[in-house]
Protein backbone atom coordinates (compact mmCIF):
# COMPACT_ATOMS: atom_id res chain seq x y z
CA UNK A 1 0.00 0.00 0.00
CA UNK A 2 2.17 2.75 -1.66
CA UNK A 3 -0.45 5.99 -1.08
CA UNK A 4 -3.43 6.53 0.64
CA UNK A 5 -6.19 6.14 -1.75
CA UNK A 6 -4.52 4.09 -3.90
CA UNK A 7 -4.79 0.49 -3.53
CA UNK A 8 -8.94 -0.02 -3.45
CA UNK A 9 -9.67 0.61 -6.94
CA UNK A 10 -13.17 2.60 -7.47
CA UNK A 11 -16.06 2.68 -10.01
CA UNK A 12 -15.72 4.99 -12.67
CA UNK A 13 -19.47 5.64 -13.56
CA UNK A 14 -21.94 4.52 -10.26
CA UNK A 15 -22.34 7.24 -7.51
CA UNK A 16 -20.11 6.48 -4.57
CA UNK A 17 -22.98 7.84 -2.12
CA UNK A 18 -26.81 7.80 -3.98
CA UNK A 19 -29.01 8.65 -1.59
CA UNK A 20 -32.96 8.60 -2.24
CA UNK A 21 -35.71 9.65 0.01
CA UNK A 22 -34.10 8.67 3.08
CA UNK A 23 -35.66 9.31 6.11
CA UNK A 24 -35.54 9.09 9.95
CA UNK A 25 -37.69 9.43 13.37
CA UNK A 26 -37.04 9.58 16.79
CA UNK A 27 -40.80 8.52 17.80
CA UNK A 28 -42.33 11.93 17.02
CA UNK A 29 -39.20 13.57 16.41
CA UNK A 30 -37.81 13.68 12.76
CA UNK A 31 -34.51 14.19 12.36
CA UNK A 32 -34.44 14.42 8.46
CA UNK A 33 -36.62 13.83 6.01
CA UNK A 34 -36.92 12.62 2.56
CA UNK A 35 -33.46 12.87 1.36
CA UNK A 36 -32.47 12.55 -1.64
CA UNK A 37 -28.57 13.28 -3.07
CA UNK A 38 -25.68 11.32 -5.27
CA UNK A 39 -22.10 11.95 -4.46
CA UNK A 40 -19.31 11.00 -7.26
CA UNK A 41 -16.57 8.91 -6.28
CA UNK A 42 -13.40 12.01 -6.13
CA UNK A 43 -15.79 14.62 -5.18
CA UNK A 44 -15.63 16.42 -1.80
CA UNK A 45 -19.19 16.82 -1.02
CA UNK A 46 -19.86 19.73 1.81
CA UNK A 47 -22.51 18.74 3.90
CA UNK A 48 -23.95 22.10 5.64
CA UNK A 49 -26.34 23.29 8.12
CA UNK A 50 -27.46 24.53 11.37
CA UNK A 51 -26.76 22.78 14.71
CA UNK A 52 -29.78 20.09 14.91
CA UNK A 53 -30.59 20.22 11.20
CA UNK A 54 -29.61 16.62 10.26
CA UNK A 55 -26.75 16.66 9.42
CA UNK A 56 -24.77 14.06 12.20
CA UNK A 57 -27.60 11.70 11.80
CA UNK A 58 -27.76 11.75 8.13
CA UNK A 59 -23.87 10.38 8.48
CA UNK A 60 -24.06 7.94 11.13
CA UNK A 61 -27.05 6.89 8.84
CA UNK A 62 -24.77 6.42 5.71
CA UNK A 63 -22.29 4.58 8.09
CA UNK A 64 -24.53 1.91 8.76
CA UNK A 65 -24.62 3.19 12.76
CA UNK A 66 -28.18 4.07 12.25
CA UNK A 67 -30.96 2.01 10.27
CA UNK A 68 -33.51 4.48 8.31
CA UNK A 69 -36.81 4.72 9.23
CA UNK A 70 -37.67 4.87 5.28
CA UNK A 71 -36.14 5.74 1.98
CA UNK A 72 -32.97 3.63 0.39
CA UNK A 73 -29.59 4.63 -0.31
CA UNK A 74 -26.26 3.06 -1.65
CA UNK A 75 -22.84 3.77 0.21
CA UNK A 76 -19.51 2.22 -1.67
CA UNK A 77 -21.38 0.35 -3.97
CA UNK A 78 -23.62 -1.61 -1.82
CA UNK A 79 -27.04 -1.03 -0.84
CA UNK A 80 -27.90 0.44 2.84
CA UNK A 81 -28.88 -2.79 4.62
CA UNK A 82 -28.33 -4.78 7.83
CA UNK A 83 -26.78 -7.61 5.98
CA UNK A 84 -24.45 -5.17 4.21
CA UNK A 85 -23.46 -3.48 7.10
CA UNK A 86 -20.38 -4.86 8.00
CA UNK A 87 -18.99 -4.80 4.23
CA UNK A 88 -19.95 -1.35 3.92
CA UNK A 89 -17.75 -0.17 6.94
CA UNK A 90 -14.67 -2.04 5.66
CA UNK A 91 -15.12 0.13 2.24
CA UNK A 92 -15.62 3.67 4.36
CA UNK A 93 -13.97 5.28 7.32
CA UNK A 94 -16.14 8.37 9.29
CA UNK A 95 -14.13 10.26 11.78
CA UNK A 96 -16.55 12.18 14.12
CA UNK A 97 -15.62 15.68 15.80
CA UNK A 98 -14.65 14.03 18.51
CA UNK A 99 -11.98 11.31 18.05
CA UNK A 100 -12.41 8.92 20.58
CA UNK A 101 -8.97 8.11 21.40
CA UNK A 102 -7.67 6.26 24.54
CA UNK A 103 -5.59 8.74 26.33
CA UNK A 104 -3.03 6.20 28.07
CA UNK A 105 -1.77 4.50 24.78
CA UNK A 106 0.52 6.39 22.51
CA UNK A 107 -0.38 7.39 19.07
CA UNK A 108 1.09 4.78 17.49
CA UNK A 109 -0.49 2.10 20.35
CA UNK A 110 -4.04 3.34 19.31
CA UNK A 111 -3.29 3.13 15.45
CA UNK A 112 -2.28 -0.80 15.89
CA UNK A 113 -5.04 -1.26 18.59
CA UNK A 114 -7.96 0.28 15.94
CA UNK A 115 -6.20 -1.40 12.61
CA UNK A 116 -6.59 -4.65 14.75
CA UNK A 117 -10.31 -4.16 15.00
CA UNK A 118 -10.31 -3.48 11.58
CA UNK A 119 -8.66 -6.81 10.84
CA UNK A 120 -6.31 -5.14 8.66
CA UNK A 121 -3.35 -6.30 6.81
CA UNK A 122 0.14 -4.97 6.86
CA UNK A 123 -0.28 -3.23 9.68
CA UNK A 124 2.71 -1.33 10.23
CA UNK A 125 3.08 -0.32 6.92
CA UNK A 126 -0.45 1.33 6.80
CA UNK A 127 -0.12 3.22 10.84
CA UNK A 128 3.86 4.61 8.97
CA UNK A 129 1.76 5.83 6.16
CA UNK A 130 -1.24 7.41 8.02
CA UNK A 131 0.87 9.08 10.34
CA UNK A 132 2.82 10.47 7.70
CA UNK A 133 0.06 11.91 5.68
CA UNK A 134 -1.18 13.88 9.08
CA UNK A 135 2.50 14.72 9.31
CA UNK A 136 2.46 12.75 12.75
CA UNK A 137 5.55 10.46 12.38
CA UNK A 138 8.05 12.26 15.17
CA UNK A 139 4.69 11.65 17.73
CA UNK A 140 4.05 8.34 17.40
CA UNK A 141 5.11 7.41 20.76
CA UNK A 142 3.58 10.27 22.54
CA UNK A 143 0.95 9.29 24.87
CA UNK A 144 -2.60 10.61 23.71
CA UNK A 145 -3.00 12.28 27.00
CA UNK A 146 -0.37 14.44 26.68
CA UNK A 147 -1.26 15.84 22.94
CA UNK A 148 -3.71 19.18 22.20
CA UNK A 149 -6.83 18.80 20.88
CA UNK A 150 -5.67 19.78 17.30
CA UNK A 151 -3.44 17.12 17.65
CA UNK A 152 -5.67 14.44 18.62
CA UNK A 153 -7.93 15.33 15.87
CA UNK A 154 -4.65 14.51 13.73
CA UNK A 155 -4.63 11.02 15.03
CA UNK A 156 -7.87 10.68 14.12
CA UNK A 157 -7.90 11.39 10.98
CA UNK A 158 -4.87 9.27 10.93
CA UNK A 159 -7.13 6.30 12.43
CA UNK A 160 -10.04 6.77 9.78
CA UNK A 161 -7.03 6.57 6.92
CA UNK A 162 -5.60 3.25 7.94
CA UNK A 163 -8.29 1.16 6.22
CA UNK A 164 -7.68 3.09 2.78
CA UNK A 165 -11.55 4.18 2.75
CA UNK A 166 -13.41 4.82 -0.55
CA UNK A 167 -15.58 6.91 0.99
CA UNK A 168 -14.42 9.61 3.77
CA UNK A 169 -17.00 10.78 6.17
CA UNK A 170 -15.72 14.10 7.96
CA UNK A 171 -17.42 15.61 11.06
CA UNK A 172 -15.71 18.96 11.55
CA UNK A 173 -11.92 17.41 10.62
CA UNK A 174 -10.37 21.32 11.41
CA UNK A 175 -12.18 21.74 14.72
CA UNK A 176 -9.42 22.69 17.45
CA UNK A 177 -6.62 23.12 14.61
CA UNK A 178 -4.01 26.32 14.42
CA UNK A 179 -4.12 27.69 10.98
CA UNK A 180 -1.03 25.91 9.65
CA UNK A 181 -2.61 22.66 11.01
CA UNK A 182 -5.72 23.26 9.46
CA UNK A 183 -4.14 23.78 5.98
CA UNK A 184 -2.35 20.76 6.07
CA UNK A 185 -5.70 19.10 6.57
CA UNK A 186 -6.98 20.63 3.93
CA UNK A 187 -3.91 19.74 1.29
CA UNK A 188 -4.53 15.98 2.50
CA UNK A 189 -8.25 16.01 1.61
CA UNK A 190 -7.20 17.48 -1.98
CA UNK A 191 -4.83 14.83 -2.12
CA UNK A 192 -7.33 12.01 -1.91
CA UNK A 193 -9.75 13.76 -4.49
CA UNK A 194 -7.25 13.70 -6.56
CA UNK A 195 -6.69 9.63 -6.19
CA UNK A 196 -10.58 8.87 -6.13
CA UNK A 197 -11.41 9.19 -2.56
CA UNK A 198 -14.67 10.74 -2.26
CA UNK A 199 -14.94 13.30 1.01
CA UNK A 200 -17.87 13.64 2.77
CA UNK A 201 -17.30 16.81 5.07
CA UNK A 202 -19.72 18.08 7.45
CA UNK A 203 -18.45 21.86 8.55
CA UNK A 204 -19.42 24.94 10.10
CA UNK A 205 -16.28 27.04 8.44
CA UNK A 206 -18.06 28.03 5.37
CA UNK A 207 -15.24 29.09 3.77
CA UNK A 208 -13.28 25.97 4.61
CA UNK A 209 -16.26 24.68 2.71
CA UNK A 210 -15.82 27.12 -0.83
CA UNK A 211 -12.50 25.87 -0.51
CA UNK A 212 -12.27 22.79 -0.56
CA UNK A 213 -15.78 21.83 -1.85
CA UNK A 214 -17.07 20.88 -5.16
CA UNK A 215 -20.55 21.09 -4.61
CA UNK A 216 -22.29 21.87 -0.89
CA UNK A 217 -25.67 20.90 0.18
CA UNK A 218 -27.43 22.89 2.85
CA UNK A 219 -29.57 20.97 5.63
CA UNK A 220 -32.50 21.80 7.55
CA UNK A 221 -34.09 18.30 8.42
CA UNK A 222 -34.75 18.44 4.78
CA UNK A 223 -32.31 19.39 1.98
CA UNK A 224 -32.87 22.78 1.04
CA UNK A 225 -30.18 23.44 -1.68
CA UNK A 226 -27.62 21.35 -3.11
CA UNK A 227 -24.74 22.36 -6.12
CA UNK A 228 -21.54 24.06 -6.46
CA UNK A 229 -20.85 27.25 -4.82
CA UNK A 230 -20.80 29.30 -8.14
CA UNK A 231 -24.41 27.85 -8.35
CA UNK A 232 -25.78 28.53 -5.11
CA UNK A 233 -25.08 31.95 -5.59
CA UNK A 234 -26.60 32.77 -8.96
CA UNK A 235 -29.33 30.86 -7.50
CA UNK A 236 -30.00 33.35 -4.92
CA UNK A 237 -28.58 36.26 -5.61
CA UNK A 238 -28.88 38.52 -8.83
CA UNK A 239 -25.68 39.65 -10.51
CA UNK A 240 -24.30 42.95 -9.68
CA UNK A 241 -21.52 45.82 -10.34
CA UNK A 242 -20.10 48.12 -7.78
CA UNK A 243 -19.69 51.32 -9.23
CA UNK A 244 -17.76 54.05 -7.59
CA UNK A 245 -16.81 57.55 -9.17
CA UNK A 246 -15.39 60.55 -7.39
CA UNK A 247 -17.91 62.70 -7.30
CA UNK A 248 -21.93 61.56 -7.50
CA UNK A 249 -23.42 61.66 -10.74
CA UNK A 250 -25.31 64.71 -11.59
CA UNK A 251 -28.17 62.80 -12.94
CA UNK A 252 -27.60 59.16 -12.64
CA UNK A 253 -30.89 57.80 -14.65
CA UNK A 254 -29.99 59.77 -17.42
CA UNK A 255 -26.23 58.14 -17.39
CA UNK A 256 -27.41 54.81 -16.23
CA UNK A 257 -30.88 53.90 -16.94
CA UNK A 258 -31.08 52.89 -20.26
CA UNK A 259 -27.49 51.35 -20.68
CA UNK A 260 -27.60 47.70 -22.22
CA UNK A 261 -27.22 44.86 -20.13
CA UNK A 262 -28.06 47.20 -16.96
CA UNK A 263 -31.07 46.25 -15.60
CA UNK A 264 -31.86 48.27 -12.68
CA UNK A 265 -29.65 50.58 -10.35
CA UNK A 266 -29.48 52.05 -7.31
CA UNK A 267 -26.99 54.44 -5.11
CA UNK A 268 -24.90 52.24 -2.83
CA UNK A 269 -25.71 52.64 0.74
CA UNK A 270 -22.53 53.69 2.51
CA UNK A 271 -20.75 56.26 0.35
CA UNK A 272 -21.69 58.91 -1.92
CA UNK A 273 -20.72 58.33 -5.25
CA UNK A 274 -21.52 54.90 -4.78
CA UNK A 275 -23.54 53.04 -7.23
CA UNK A 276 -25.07 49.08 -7.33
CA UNK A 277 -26.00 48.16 -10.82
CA UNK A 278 -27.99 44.87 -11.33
CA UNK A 279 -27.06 43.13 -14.49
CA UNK A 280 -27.65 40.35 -16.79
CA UNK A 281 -23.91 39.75 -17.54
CA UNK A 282 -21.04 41.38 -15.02
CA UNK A 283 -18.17 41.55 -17.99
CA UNK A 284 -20.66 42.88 -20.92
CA UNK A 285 -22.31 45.22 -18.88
CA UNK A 286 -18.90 46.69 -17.13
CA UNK A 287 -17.54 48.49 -20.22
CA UNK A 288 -20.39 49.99 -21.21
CA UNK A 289 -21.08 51.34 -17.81
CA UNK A 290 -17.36 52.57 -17.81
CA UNK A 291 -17.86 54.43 -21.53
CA UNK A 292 -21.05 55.82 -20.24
CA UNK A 293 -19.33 57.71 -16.92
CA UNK A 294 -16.12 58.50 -18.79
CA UNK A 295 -18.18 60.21 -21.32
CA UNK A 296 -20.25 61.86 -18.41
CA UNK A 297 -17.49 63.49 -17.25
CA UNK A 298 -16.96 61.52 -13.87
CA UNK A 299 -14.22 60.43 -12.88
CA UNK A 300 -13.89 56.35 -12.27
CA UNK A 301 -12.65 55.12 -9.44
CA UNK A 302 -13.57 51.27 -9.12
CA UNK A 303 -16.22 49.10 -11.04
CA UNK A 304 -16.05 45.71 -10.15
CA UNK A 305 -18.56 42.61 -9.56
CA UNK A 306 -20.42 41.99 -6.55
CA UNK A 307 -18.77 38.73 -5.00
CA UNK A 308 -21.43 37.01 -2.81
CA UNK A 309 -19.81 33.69 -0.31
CA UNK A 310 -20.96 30.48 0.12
CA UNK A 311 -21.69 31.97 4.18
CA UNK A 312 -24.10 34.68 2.05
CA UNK A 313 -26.13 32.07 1.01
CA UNK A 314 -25.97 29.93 3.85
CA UNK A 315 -27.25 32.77 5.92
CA UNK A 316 -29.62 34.00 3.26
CA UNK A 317 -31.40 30.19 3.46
CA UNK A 318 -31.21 29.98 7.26
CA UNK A 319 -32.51 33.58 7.57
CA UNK A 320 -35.31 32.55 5.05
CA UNK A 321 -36.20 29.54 7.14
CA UNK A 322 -36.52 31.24 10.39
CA UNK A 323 -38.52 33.71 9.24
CA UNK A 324 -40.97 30.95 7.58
CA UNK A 325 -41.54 28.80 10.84
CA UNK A 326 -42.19 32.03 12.55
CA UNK A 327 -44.61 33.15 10.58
């Protein structure tokens, strides 16, 4: 086993994660509903939302910890069943927010005591390999006890590596970490998309999540959105320029109303000479807004596209859905 992600080859065409009206209760209490999602084997799939939404469930669901109340899914290529339970888990790994470590053994004395449980092969080779992709190798006889949190989550990411998952489930992998820490975490999990791995990262860093994310779906005991961050946001937001001149425009319908490609405008809300112009196309409209104030006389100080975040829509959604159940 030369790399992590390496040796298990992967399907090429079938969903590594298809997911399809899935469903579970507590008694009364439902803590998602009617799910439905597919997942491509080398995509990191961002799973989003706010604190009860789902979201935990949904995984422990997908790792066989939890049996659905309805609804089917497939996870690794195998259908989410009892009898497939124990197959599934040696084709995944899910590291949870909190690792779970035992504090008296050393790093490398948890790695061989979990690889035994997993009945793994080649033990030693695989705990050297997963402790040098978390860039662990000079702690490996460290007790547990004695390492931070950010380094414990380390080890356990180092733990869910050893059994060479197809399928990654992440519960807040960067909680605890120092920047530098947290970056190496994230140049790990773009090294296993890149070798077919497929990441499945729950987060509440929503920029961790434009990062490293190629398409995010956003929770709230149902799924409310689900696509690529580019989508998301020309899903619920219109496009916009920023236009900013030196002094404000004398008359600014005359100069901006009936330019092509602008579609409505209105003066920005913090500065005077300040202008946010909705558009059908940012890069068409811009240099015909920037001919029409140069030949206005203005002077041109910035014009440049709105840039809305993945936490704009998040917060946009979660502010929509508040203000729905209160009504």
């Amino acid at each position: 086993m030369s790399e992590i992600g390496t040796s298990t080859p992967v399907p090429s065409s079938a969903p590594a994660v298809e997911v399809d009206g899935l469903t579970k209760r507590f008694g009364a209490r439902t803590a998602f509903e009617d799910v439905s999602f597919a997942v491509q084997y080398g995509e990191v799939f961002g799973f989003l939302g706010p604190n009860g939404a789902g979201k935990t469930t949904t995984v422990r669901t997908l790792g066989t910890l939890l049996e659905p109340t309805s609804g089917r899914a497939t996870v690794a290529g195998l259908e989410l069943r009892p009898d497939n339970g124990v197959e599934i888990r040696r084709r995944i790994a899910v590291m949870p927010e909190a690792p779970g470590l035992y504090l008296r053994l050393s790093v490398a004395e948890n790695l061989e005591f979990f690889a035994g449980l997993y009945e793994l092969d080649d033990r030693r080779a695989r705990i050297e390999r997963a402790l040098r992709a978390v860039n662990l190798t000079d702690r490996a006889d460290e007790l547990c006890r004695t390492l931070s949190k950010g380094l414990r989550q380390r080890v356990g990411l180092a733990r869910a590596l050893l059994s060479d998952p197809r399928v990654l489930f992440l519960d807040e992998p960067t909680s605890g970490l120092d920047p530098v820490a947290a970056r190496e975490v994230h140049d790990l999990i773009e090294t296993l998309r890149s070798r077919g791995v497929t990441i499945f990262l729950t987060t509440h860093r929503l920029a961790e999540a434009e990062r490293l994310c190629d398409r995010v779906a956003i929770m709230n005991t149902t799924l409310r959105l689900i696509g690529s961050p580019a989508e998301l946001r020309d899903r619920l937001f219109s496009k916009s320029v920023e236009l900013r001149v030196r002094e404000p425009l004398p008359d600014p319908e005359r100069v901006l109303g009936a330019l092509p490609g602008v579609e409505s405008w209105s003066a920005g809300p913090d500065a005077a000479g300040t202008y946010l112009l909705a558009v059908a196309d940012p890069d068409q409209a811009a240099s015909a807004v920037a001919r029409a104030v140069v030949d206005a006389g203005a002077d041109l100080l910035a014009l440049t596209p709105s840039r809305h975040s993945l936490e704009d829509v998040y917060l946009q959604l979660i502010d929509t859905d508040v203000e729905a159940s209160s009504r």
